[in-house]
C-alpha atoms as a PDB file:
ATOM      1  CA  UNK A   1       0.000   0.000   0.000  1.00  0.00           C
ATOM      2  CA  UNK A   2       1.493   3.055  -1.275  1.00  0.00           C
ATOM      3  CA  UNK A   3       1.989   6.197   1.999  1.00  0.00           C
ATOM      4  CA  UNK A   4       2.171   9.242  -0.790  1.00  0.00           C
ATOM      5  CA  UNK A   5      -0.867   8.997  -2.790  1.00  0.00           C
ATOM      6  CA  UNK A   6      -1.327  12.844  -4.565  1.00  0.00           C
ATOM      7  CA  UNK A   7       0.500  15.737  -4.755  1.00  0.00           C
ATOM      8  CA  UNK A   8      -0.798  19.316  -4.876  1.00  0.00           C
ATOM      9  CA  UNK A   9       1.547  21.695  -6.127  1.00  0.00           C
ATOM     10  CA  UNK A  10       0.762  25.310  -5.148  1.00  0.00           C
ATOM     11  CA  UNK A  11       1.957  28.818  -5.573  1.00  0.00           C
ATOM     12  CA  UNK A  12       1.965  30.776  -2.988  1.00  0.00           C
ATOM     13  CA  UNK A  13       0.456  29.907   0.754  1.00  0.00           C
ATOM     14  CA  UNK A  14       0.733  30.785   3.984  1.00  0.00           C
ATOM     15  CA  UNK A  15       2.099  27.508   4.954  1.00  0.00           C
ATOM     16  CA  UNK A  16       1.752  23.567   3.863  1.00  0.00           C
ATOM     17  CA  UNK A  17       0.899  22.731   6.963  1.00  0.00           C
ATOM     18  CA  UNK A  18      -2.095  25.232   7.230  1.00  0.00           C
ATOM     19  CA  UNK A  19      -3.355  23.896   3.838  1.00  0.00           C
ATOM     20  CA  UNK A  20      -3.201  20.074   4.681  1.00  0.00           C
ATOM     21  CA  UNK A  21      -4.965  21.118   8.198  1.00  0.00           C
ATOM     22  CA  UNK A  22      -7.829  22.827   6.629  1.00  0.00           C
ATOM     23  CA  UNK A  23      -8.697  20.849   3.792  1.00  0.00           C
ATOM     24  CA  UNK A  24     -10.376  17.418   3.262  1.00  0.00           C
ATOM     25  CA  UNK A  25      -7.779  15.977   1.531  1.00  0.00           C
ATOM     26  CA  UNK A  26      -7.032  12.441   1.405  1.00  0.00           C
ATOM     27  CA  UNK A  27      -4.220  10.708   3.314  1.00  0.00           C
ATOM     28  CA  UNK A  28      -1.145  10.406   1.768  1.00  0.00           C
ATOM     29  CA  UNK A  29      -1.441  13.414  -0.037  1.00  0.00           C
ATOM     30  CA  UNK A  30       1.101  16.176  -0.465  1.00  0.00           C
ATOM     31  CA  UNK A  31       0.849  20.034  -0.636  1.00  0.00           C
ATOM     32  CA  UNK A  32       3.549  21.813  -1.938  1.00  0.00           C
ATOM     33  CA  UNK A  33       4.272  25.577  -2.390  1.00  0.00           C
ATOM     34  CA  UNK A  34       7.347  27.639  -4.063  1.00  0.00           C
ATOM     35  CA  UNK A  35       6.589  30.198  -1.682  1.00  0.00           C
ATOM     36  CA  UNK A  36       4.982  29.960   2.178  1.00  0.00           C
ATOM     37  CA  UNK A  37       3.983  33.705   3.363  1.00  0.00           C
ATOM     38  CA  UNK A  38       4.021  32.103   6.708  1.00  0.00           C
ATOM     39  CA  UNK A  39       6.557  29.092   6.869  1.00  0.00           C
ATOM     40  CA  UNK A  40       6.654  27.466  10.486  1.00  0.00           C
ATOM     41  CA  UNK A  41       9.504  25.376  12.253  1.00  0.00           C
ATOM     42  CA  UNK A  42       9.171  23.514  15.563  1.00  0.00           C
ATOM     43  CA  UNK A  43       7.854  25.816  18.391  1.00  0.00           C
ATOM     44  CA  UNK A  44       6.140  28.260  16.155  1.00  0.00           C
ATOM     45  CA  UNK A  45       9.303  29.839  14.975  1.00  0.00           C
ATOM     46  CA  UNK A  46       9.496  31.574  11.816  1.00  0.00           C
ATOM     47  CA  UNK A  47      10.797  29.419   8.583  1.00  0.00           C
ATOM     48  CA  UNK A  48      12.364  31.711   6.052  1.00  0.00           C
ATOM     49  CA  UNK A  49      10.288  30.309   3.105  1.00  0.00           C
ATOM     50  CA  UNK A  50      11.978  32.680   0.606  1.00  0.00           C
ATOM     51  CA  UNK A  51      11.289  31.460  -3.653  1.00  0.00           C
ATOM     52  CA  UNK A  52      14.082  28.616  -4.436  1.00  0.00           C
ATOM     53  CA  UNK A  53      13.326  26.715  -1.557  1.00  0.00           C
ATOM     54  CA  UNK A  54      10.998  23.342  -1.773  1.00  0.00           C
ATOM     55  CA  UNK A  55       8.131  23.493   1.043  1.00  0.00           C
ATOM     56  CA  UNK A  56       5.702  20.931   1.752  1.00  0.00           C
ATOM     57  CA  UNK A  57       3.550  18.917   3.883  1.00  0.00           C
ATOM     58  CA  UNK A  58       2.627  14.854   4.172  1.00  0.00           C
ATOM     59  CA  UNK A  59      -1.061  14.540   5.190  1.00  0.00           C
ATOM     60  CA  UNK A  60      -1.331  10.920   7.406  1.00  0.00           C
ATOM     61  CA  UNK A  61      -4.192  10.082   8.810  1.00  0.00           C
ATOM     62  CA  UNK A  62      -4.710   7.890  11.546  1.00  0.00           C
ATOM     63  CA  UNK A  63      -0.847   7.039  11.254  1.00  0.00           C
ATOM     64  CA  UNK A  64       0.714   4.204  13.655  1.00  0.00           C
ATOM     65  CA  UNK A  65       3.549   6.502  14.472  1.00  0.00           C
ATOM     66  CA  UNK A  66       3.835   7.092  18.679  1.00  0.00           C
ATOM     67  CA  UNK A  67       4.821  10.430  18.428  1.00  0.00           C
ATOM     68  CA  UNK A  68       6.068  13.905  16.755  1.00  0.00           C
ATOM     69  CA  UNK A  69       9.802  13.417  17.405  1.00  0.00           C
ATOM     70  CA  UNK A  70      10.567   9.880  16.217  1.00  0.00           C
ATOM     71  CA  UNK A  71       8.684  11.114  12.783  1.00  0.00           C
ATOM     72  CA  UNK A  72      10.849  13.894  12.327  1.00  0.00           C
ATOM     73  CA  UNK A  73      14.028  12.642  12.999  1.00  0.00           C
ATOM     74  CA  UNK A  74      13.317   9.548  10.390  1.00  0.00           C
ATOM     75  CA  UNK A  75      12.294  12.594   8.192  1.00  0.00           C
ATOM     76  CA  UNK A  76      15.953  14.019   8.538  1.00  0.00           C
ATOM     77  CA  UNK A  77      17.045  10.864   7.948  1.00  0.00           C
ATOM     78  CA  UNK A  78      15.502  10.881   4.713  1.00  0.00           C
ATOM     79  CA  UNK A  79      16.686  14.147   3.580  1.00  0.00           C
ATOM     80  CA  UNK A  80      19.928  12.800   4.242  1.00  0.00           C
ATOM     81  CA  UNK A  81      19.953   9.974   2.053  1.00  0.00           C
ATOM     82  CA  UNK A  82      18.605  12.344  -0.768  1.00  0.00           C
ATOM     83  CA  UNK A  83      21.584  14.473   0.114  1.00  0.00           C
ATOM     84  CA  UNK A  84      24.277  12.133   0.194  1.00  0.00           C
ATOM     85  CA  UNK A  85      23.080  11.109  -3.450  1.00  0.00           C
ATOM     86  CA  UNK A  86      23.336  14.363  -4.569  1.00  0.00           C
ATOM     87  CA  UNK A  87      26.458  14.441  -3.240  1.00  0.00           C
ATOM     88  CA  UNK A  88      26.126  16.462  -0.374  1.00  0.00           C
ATOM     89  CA  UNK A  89      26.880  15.200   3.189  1.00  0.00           C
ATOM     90  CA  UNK A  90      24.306  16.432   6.328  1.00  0.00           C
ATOM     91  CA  UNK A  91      24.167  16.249   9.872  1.00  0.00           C
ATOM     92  CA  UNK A  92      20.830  15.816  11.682  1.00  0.00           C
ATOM     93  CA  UNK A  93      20.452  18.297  14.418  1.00  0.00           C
ATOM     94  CA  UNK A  94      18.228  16.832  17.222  1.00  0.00           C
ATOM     95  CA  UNK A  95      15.174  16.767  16.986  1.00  0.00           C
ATOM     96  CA  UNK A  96      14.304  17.694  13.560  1.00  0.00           C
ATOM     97  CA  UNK A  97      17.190  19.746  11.740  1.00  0.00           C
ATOM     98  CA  UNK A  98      19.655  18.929   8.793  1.00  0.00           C
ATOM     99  CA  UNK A  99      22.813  20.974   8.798  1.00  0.00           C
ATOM    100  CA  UNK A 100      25.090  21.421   6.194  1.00  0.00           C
ATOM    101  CA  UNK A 101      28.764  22.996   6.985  1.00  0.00           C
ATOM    102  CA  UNK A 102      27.206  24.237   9.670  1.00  0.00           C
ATOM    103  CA  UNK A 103      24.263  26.100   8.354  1.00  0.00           C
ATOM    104  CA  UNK A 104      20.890  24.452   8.318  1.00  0.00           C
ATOM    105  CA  UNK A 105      19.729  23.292   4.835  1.00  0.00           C
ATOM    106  CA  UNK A 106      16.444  21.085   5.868  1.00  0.00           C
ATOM    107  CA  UNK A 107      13.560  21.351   8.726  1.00  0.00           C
ATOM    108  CA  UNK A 108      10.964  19.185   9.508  1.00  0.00           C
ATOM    109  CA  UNK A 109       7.498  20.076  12.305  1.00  0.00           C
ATOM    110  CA  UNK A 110       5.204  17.059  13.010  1.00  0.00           C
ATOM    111  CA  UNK A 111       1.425  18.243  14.431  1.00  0.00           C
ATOM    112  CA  UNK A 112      -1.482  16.592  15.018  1.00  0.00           C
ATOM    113  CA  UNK A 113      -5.289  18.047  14.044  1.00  0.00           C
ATOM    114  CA  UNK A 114      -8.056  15.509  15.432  1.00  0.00           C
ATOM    115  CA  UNK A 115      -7.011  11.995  13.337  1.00  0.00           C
ATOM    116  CA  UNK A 116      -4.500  13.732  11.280  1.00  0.00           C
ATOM    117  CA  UNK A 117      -0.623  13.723  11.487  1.00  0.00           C
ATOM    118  CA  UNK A 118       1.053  16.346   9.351  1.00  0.00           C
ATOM    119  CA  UNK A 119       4.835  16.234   8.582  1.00  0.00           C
ATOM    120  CA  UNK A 120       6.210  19.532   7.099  1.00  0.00           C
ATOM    121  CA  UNK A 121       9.733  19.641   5.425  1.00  0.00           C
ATOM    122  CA  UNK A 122      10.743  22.377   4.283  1.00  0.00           C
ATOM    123  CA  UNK A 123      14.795  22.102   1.962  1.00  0.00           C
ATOM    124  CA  UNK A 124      16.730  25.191   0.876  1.00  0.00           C
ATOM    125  CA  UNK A 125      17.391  24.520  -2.941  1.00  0.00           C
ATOM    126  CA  UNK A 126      17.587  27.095  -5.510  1.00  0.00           C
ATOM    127  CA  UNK A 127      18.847  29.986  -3.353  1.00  0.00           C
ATOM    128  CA  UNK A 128      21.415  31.980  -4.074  1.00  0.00           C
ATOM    129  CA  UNK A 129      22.132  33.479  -0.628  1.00  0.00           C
ATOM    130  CA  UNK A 130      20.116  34.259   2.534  1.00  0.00           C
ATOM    131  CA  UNK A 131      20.508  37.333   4.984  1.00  0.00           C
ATOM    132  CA  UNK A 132      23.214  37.782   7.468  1.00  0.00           C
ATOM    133  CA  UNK A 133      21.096  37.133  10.368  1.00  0.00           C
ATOM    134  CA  UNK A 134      19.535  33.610   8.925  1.00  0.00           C
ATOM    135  CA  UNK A 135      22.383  31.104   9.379  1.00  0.00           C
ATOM    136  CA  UNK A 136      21.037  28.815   6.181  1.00  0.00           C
ATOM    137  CA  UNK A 137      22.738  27.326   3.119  1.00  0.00           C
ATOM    138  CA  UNK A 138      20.710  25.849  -0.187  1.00  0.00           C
ATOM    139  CA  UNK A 139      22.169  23.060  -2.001  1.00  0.00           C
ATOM    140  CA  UNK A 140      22.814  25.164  -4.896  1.00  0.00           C
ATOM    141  CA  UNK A 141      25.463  27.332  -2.736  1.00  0.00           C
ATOM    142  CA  UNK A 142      26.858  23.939  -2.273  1.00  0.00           C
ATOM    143  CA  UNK A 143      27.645  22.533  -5.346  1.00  0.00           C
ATOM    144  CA  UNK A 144      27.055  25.238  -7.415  1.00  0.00           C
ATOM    145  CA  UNK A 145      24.019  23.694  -9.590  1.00  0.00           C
ATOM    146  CA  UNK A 146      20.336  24.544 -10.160  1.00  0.00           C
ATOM    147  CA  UNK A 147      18.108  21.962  -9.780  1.00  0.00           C
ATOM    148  CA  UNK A 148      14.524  20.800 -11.149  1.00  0.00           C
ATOM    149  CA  UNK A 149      12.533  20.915  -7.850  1.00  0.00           C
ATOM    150  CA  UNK A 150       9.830  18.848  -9.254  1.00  0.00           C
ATOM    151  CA  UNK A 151      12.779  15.814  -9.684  1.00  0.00           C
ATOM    152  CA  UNK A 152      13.659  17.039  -6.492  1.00  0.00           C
ATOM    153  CA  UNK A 153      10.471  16.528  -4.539  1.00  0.00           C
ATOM    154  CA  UNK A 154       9.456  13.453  -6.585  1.00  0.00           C
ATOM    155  CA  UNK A 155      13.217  11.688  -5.096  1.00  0.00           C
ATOM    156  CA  UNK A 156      13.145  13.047  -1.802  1.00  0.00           C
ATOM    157  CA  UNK A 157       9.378  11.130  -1.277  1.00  0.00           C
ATOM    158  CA  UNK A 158      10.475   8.163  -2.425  1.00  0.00           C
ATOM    159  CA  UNK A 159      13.231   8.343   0.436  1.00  0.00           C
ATOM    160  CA  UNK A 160      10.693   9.373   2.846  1.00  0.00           C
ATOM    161  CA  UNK A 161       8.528   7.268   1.842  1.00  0.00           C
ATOM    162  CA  UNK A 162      10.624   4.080   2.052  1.00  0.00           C
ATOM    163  CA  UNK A 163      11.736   5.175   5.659  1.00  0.00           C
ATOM    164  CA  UNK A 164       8.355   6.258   7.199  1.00  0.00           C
ATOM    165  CA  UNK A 165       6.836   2.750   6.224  1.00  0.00           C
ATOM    166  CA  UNK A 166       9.674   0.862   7.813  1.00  0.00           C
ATOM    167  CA  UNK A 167       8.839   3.146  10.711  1.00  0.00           C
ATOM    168  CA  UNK A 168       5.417   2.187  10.908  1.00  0.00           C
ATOM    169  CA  UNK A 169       6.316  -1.479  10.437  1.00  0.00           C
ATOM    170  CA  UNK A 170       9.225  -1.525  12.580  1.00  0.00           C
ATOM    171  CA  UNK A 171       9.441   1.095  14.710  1.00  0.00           C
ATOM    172  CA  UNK A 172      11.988   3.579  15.728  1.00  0.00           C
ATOM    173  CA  UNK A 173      14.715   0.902  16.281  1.00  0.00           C
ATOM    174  CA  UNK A 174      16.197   0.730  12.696  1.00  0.00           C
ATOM    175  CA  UNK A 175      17.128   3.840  12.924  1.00  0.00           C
ATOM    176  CA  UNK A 176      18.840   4.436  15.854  1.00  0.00           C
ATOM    177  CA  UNK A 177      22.037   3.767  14.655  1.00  0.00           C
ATOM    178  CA  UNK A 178      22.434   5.528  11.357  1.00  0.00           C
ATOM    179  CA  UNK A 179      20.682   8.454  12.675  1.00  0.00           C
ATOM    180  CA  UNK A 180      22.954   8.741  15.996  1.00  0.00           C
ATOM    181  CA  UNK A 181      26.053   7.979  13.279  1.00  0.00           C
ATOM    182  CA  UNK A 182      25.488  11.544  11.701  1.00  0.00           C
ATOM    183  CA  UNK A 183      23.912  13.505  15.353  1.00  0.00           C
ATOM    184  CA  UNK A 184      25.719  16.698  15.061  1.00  0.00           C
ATOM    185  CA  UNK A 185      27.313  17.493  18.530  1.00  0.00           C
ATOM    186  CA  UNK A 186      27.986  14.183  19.390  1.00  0.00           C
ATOM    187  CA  UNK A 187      30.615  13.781  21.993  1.00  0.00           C
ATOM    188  CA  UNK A 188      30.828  17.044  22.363  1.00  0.00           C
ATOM    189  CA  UNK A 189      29.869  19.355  25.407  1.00  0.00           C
ATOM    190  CA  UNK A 190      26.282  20.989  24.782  1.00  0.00           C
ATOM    191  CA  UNK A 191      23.622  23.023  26.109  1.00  0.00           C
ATOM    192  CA  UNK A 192      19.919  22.104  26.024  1.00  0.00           C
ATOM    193  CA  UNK A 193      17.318  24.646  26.721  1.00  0.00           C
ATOM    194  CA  UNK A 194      13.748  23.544  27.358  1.00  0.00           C
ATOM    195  CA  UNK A 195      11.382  26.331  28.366  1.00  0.00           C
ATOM    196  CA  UNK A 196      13.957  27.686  30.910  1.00  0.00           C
ATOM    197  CA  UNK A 197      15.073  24.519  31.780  1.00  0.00           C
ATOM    198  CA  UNK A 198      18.776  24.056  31.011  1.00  0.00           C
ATOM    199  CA  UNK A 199      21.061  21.117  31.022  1.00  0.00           C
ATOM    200  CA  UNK A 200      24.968  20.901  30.284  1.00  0.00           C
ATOM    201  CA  UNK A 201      26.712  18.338  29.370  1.00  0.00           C
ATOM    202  CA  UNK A 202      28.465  15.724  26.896  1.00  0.00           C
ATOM    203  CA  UNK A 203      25.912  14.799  24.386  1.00  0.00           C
ATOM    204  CA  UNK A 204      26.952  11.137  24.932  1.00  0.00           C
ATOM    205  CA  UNK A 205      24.140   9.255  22.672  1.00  0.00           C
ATOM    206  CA  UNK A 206      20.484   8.330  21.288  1.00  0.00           C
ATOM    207  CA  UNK A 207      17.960   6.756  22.984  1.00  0.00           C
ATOM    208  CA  UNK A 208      16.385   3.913  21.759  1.00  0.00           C
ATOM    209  CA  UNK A 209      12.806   6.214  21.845  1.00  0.00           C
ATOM    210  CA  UNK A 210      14.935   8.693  19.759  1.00  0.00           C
ATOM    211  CA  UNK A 211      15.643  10.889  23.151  1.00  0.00           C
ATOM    212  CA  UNK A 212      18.880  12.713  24.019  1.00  0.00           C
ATOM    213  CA  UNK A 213      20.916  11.067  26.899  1.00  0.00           C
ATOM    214  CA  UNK A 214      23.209  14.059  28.103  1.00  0.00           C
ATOM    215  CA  UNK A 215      26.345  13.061  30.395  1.00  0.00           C
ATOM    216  CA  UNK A 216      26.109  15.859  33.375  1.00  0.00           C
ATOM    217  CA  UNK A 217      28.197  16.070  36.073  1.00  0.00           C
ATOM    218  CA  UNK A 218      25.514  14.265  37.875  1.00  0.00           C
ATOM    219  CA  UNK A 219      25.136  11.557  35.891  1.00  0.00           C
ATOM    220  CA  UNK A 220      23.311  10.639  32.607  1.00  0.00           C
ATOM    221  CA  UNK A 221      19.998  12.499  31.975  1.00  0.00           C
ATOM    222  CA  UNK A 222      17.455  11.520  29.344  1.00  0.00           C
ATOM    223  CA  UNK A 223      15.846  14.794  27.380  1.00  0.00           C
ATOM    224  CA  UNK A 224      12.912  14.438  25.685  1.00  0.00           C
ATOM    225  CA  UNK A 225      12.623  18.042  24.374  1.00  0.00           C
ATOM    226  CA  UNK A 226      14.973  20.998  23.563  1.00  0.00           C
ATOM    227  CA  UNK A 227      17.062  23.159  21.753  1.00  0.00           C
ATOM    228  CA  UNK A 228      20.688  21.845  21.426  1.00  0.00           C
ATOM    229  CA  UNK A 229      23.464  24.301  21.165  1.00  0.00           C
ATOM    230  CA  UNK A 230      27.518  23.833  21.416  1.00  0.00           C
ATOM    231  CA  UNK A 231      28.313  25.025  24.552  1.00  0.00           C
ATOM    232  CA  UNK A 232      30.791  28.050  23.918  1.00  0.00           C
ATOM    233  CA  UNK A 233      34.497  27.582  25.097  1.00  0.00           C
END
């Protein structure tokens, strides 16, 4: 049974994931935009969404998937493979972030509306350059090419694709491994800052639920939520 069923390519939105919300679409079905007016990441923060960039959202419904993070992460896992055969190498940035030299060139943002699960993934592509403040790179300021999006998307889903059914099927443990092999920050001292909560400490490895387990001085802690910085020397 095929997970992507349709895809519905748009102009301009205010964001993929508002679309698949709202609508009665079917599951399995993609919205895609070359422009979101109001692009989302995890935590409601802004997504710069600028034309270049591929954004869109995978409409599930009723999904066998336990929760938001494991999705994402297998989602960054995804965008990874697509990378690495284009030739670029990523690092997944816990929970839900692919970085590139480190600038981030991928996002993903799970929600749930009633029996609907909505993965948005949003890749830099086409862009040329982004402003000062927006620590980003596109894959075309990698390597130096312009690419087809519509090749693009149509490649990418079959790698997300392939991985979310072996997530539904087998759960989060296949992917432990590979996904903790490219963890950016691993081994390394870190911060993590959950709504004023803050933990320090060697980001020593991935849980088998896809958590964080943080070395601290007081022994290892398991974080479930969080941003993840380097900590500064």
């Amino acid at each position: 049974m095929d997970i992507i069923t349709c895809v519905l390519w748009l102009e301009e939105v205010s964001s993929t994931q508002d679309v698949a919300k709202e609508k009665e679409l079917p599951s399995g079905c993609v919205v895609v935009a070359n422009r979101q007016l109001s692009g989302r990441g995890r935590r409601g923060r802004r997504w710069f969404s600028q034309e270049g960039g591929l954004y869109f959202s995978l409409l599930l419904r009723t999904a066998p998937i336990r929760d938001e993070q494991t999705i994402t992460l297998v989602a960054a896992h995804a965008v990874c493979r697509f990378l690495q055969k284009e030739g670029v190498h990523a690092s997944i940035k816990w929970v839900n972030d692919v970085y590139v030299k480190g600038k981030k060139i991928s996002g993903a943002l799970a929600e749930r509306s009633k029996d609907k699960l909505i993965l948005g993934i949003g890749i830099n592509v086409n862009q040329g350059s982004f402003p000062e403040d927006v620590p980003a790179i596109s894959m075309r300021m990698v390597t130096g090419k312009e690419y087809d999006k519509k090749r693009i998307l149509l490649e990418l889903l079959g790698f997300l694709e392939e991985d979310i059914r072996l997530l539904m099927n087998k759960g989060f443990s296949p992917f432990r491994d590979v996904i903790e092999e490219r963890l950016l920050f691993l081994g390394e001292e870190v911060i993590v800052e959950d709504a004023g909560d803050i933990t320090v400490g060697l980001l020593h490895h991935l849980g088998e639920d896809g958590s964080l387990v943080i070395l601290t001085a007081d022994g290892y802690k398991r974080i479930l939520a969080g941003d993840v910085s380097l900590k500064s020397l």
